[in-house]
Structure formats: structure tokens, C-alpha cells
C-alpha atoms as a PDB file:
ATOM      1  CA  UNK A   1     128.265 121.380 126.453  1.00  0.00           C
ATOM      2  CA  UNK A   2     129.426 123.152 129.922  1.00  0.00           C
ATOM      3  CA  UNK A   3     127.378 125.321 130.751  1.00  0.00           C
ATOM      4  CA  UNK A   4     130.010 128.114 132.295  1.00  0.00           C
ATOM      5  CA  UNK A   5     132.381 129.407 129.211  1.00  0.00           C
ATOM      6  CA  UNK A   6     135.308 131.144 130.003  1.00  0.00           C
ATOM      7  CA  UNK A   7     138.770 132.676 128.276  1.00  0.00           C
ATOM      8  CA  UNK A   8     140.272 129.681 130.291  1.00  0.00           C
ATOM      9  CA  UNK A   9     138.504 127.286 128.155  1.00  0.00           C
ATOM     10  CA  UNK A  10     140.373 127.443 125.631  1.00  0.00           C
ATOM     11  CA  UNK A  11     144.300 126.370 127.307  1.00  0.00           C
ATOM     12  CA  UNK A  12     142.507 124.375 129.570  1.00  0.00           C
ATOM     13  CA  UNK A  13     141.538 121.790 126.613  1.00  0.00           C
ATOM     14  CA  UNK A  14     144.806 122.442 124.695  1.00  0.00           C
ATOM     15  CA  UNK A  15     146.530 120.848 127.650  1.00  0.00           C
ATOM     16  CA  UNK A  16     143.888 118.317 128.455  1.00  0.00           C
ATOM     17  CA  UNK A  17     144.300 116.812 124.965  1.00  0.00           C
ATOM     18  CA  UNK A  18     148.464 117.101 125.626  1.00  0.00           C
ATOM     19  CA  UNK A  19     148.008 115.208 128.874  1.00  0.00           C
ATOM     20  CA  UNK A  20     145.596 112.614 127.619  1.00  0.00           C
ATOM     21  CA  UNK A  21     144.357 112.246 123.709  1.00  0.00           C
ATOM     22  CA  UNK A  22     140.313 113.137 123.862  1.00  0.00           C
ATOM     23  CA  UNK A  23     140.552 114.510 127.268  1.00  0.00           C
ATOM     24  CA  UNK A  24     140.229 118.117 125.880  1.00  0.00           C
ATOM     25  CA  UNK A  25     136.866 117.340 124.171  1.00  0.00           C
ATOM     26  CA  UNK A  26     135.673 115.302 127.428  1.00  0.00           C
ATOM     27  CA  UNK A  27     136.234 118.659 128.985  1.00  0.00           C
ATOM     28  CA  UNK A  28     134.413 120.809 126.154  1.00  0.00           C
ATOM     29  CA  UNK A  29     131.532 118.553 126.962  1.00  0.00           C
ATOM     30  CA  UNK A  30     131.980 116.501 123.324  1.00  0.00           C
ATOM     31  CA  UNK A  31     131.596 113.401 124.821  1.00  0.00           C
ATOM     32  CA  UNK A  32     131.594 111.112 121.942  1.00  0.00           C
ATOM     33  CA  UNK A  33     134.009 112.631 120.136  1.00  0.00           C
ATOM     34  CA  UNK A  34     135.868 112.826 122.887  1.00  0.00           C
ATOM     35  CA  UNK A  35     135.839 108.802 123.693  1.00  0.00           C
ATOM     36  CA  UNK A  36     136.545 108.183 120.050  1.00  0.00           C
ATOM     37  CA  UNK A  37     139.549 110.052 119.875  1.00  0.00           C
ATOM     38  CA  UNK A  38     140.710 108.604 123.451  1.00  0.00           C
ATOM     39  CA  UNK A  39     140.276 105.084 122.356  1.00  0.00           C
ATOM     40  CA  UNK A  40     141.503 105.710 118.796  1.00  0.00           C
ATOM     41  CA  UNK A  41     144.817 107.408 119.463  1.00  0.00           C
ATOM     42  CA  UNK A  42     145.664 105.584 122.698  1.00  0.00           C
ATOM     43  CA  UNK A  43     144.672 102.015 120.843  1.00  0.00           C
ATOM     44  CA  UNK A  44     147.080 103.102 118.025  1.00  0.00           C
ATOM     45  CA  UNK A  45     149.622 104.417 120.700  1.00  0.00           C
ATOM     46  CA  UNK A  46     150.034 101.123 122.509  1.00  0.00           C
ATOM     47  CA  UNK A  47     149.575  99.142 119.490  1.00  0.00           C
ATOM     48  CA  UNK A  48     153.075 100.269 118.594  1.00  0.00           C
ATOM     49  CA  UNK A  49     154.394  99.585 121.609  1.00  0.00           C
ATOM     50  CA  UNK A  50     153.248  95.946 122.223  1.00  0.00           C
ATOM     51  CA  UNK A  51     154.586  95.361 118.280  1.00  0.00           C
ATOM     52  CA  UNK A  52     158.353  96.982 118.865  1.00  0.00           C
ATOM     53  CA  UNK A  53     158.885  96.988 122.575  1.00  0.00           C
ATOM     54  CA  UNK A  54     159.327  99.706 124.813  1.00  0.00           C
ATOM     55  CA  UNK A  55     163.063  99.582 124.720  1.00  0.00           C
ATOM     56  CA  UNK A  56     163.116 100.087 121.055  1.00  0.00           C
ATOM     57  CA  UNK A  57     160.522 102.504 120.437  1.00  0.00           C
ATOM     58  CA  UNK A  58     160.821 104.591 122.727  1.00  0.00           C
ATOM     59  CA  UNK A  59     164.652 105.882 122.396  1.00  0.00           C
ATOM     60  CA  UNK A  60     165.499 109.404 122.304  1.00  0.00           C
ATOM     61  CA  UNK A  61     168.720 108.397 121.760  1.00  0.00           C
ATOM     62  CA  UNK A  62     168.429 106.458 118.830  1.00  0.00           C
ATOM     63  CA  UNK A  63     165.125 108.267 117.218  1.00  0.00           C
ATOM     64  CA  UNK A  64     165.279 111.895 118.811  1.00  0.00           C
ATOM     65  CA  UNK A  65     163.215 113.221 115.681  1.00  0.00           C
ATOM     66  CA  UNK A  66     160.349 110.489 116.159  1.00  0.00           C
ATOM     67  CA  UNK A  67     160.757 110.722 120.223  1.00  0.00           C
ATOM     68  CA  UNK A  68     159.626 114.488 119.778  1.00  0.00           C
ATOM     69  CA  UNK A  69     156.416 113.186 117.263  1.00  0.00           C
ATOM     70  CA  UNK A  70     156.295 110.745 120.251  1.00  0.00           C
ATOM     71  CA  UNK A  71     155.875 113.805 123.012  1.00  0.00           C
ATOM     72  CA  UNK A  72     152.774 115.510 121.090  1.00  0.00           C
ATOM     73  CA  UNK A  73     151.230 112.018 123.121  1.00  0.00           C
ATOM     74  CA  UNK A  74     152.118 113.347 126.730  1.00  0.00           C
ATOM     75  CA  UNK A  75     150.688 111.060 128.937  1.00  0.00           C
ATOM     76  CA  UNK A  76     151.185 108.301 126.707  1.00  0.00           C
ATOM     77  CA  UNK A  77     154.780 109.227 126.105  1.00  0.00           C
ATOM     78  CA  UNK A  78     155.188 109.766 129.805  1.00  0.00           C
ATOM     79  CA  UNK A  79     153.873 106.612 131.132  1.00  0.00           C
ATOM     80  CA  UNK A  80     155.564 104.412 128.386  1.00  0.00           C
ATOM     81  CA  UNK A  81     159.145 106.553 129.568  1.00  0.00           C
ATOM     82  CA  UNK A  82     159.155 105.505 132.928  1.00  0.00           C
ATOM     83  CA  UNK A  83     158.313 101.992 132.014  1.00  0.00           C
ATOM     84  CA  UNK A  84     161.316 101.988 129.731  1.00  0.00           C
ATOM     85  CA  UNK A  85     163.125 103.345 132.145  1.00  0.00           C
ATOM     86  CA  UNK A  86     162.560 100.927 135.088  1.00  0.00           C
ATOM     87  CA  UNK A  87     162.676  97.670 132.999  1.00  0.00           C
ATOM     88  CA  UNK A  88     166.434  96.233 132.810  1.00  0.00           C
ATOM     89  CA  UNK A  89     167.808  95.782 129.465  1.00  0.00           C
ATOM     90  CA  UNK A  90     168.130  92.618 127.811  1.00  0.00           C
ATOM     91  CA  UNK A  91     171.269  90.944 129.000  1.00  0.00           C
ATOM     92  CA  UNK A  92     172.638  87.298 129.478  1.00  0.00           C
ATOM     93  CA  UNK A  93     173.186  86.121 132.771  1.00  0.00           C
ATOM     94  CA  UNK A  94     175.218  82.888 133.540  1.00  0.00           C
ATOM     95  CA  UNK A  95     174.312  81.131 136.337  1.00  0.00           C
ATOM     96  CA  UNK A  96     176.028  77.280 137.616  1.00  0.00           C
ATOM     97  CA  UNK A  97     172.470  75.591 138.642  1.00  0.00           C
ATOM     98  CA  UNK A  98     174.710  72.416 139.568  1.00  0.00           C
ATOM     99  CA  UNK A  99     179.254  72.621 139.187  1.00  0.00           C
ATOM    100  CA  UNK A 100     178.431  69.415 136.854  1.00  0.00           C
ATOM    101  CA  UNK A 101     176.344  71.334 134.249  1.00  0.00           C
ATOM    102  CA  UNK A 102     178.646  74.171 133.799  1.00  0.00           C
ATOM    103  CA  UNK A 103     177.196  77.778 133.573  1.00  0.00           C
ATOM    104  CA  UNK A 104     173.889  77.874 131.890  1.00  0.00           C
ATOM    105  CA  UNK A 105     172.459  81.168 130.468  1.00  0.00           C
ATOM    106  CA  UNK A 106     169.715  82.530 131.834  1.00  0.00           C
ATOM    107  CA  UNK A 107     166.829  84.013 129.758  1.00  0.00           C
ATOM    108  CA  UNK A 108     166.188  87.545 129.893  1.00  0.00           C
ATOM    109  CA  UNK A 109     162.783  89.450 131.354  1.00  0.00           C
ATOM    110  CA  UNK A 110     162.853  92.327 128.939  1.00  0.00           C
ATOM    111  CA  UNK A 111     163.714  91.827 124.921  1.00  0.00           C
ATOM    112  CA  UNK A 112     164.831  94.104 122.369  1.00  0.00           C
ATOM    113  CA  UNK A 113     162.574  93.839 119.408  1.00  0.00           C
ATOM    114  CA  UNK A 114     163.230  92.705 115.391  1.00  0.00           C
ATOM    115  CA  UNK A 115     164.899  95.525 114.035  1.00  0.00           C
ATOM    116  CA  UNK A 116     161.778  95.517 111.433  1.00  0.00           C
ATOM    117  CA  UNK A 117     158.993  95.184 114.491  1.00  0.00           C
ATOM    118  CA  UNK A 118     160.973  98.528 116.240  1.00  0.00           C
ATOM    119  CA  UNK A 119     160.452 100.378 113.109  1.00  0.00           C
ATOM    120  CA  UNK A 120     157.022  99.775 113.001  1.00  0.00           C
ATOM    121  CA  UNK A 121     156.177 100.081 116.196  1.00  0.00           C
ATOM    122  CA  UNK A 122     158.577 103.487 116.353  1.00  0.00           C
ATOM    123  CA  UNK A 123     155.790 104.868 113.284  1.00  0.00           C
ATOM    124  CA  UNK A 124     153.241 103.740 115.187  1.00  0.00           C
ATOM    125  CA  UNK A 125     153.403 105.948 118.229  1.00  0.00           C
ATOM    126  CA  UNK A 126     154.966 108.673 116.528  1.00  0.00           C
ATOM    127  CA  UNK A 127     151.844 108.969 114.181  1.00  0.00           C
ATOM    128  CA  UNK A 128     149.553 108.485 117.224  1.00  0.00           C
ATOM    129  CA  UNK A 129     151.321 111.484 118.405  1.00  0.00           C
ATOM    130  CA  UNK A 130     150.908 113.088 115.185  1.00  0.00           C
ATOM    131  CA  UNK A 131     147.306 112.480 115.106  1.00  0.00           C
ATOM    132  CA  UNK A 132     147.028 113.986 118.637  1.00  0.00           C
ATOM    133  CA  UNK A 133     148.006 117.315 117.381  1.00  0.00           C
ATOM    134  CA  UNK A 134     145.102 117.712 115.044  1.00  0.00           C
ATOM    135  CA  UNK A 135     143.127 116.631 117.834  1.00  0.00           C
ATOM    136  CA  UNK A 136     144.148 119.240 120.044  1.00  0.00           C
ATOM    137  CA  UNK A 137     143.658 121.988 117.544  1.00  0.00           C
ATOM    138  CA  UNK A 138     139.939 120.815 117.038  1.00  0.00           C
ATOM    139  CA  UNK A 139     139.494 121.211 120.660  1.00  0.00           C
ATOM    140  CA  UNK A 140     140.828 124.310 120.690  1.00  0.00           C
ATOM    141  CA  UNK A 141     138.874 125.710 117.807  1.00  0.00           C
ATOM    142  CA  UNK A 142     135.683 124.166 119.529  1.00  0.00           C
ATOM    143  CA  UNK A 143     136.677 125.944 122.585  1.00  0.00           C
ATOM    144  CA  UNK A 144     137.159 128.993 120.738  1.00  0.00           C
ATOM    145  CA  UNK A 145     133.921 128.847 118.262  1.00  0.00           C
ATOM    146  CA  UNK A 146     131.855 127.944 121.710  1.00  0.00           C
ATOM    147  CA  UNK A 147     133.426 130.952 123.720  1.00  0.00           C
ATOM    148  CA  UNK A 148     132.623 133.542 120.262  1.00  0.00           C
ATOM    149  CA  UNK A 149     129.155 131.859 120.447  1.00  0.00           C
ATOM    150  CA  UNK A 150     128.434 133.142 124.181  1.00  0.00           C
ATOM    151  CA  UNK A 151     126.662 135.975 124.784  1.00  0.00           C
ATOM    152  CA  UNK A 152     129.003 139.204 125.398  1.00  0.00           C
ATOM    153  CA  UNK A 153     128.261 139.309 129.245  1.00  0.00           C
ATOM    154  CA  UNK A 154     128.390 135.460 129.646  1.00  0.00           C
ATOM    155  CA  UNK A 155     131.887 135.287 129.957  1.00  0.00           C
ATOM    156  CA  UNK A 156     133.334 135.161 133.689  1.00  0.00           C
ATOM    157  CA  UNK A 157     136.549 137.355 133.875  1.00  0.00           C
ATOM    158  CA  UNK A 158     137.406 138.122 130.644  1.00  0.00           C
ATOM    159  CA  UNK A 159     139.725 141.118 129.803  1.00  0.00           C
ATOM    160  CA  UNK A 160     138.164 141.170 126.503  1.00  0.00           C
ATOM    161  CA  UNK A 161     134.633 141.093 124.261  1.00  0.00           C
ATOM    162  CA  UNK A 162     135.092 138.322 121.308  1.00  0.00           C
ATOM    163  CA  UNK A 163     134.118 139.750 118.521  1.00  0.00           C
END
């Protein structure tokens, strides 16, 4: 545990855990809990990815009800985003390697996935997000329990006396 608890403790590791999944606990000074729920939730998070592609699971367009499960992962969410967003879309180029061959397609870079595999990996990430909700309400709670827990003059600038 830190040793300094303030009123600020408890926003500070509400947004930690938004930014990055376990970071809020890391922060509380719950280490291992804190590394489980970072490996757990991010493994699950770009588990869905790699199995639909970032062009079909993340689509706010297509899925704006799972995009905004998708969000409660904000770094995650973020970071998979701006991939999306500077990879092409799968298209067919023709190219004429030689005027005897005639125009010969060329293969894409980035692939939309299996309509099934998109699905999947669309529940994946949305649940990760999911999952990252609870998480950040246990670290606020643990914030909250550790700041009641303090002695009534141990708390630096606080407007009020938990009670």
C-alpha cells in the first residue's frame, strides 16, 4: 500500500484503470492484483483483435453499441483506433508486371475478416471492456475502504472527515 492517502486517491485510480486495465490497482499499491487484471483483460482484449481484425472489430459504424462496451478499455480502444485508422482498407490493385501478362491483381496488406471471426472477435473486446468496468469499481472501492481506514488527520487536504 502507498503510504500517503488522499481524497485524490480515489479518481486518480478510476482513471488509471480507464487508461490502462490494472493500472488503478498498480497505483493503490495492489500489485498482484493489479498485474493479473493487466494481463488478463489486455490478453483477452487483443485476443479479439488478432481473431477478427482491426478493421472489423473495431467499427463504430457498423457496431456503435459494442464500440461503446469497447471504450470502457481506453487505452486499449485508443491504440487499436488509430491502428485501424492508419491501415488502408482491403482493396484490389491491378498492376501490368509485363504488357504480355495482362493486368495481374495485386494482394492486399490489410484483410477484412470471416464475417463469423469479426463477430467473435467484436465479443471479445467488448467483454474485455466489460470486464474492465468491474475492475475499475474494485479499485475504487479499495481506494475508498483504504482512505475510511486512515486515521482522521492522515489525510492531506481534505475538505472533509470520512466517517
Amino acid at each position: 500500500m502507498r503510504a500517503g492517502k488522499t481524497i485524490l486517491d480515489v479518481p486518480a485510480a478510476a482513471m488509471l484503470g480507464w487508461v490502462f486495465p490494472g493500472l488503478g490497482h498498480l497505483y493503490l499499491g495492489h500489485r498482484v492484483r493489479g498485474w493479473i487484471f493487466l494481463a488478463t483483460i489486455t490478453l483477452t482484449y487483443w485476443t479479439g483483435i488478432a481473431v477478427g481484425g482491426v478493421h472489423g472489430t473495431i467499427d463504430p459504424k457498423e457496431h456503435p453499441w459494442w464500440f461503446v462496451a469497447q471504450l470502457c478499455n481506453g487505452g486499449h480502444t485508443s491504440a487499436a483506433y488509430l491502428l485501424r485508422s492508419t491501415l488502408e482498407p482491403a482493396e484490389f490493385v491491378t498492376v501490368t508486371p509485363a504488357a504480355h501478362y495482362g493486368p495481374q491483381p495485386v494482394k492486399p496488406l490489410v484483410h477484412y475478416g470471416h464475417w463469423l471471426s469479426i463477430e467473435i472477435g467484436t465479443v471479445y473486446t467488448a467483454v474485455a471492456g466489460l470486464l474492465n468496468i468491474l475492475v475499475i469499481l474494485d479499485a475504487i472501492v479499495r481506494a475508498d475502504a483504504a482512505l475510511r481506514a486512515a486515521p482522521a488527520g492522515a489525510h492531506a487536504g481534505a475538505p472533509w472527515s470520512p466517517g
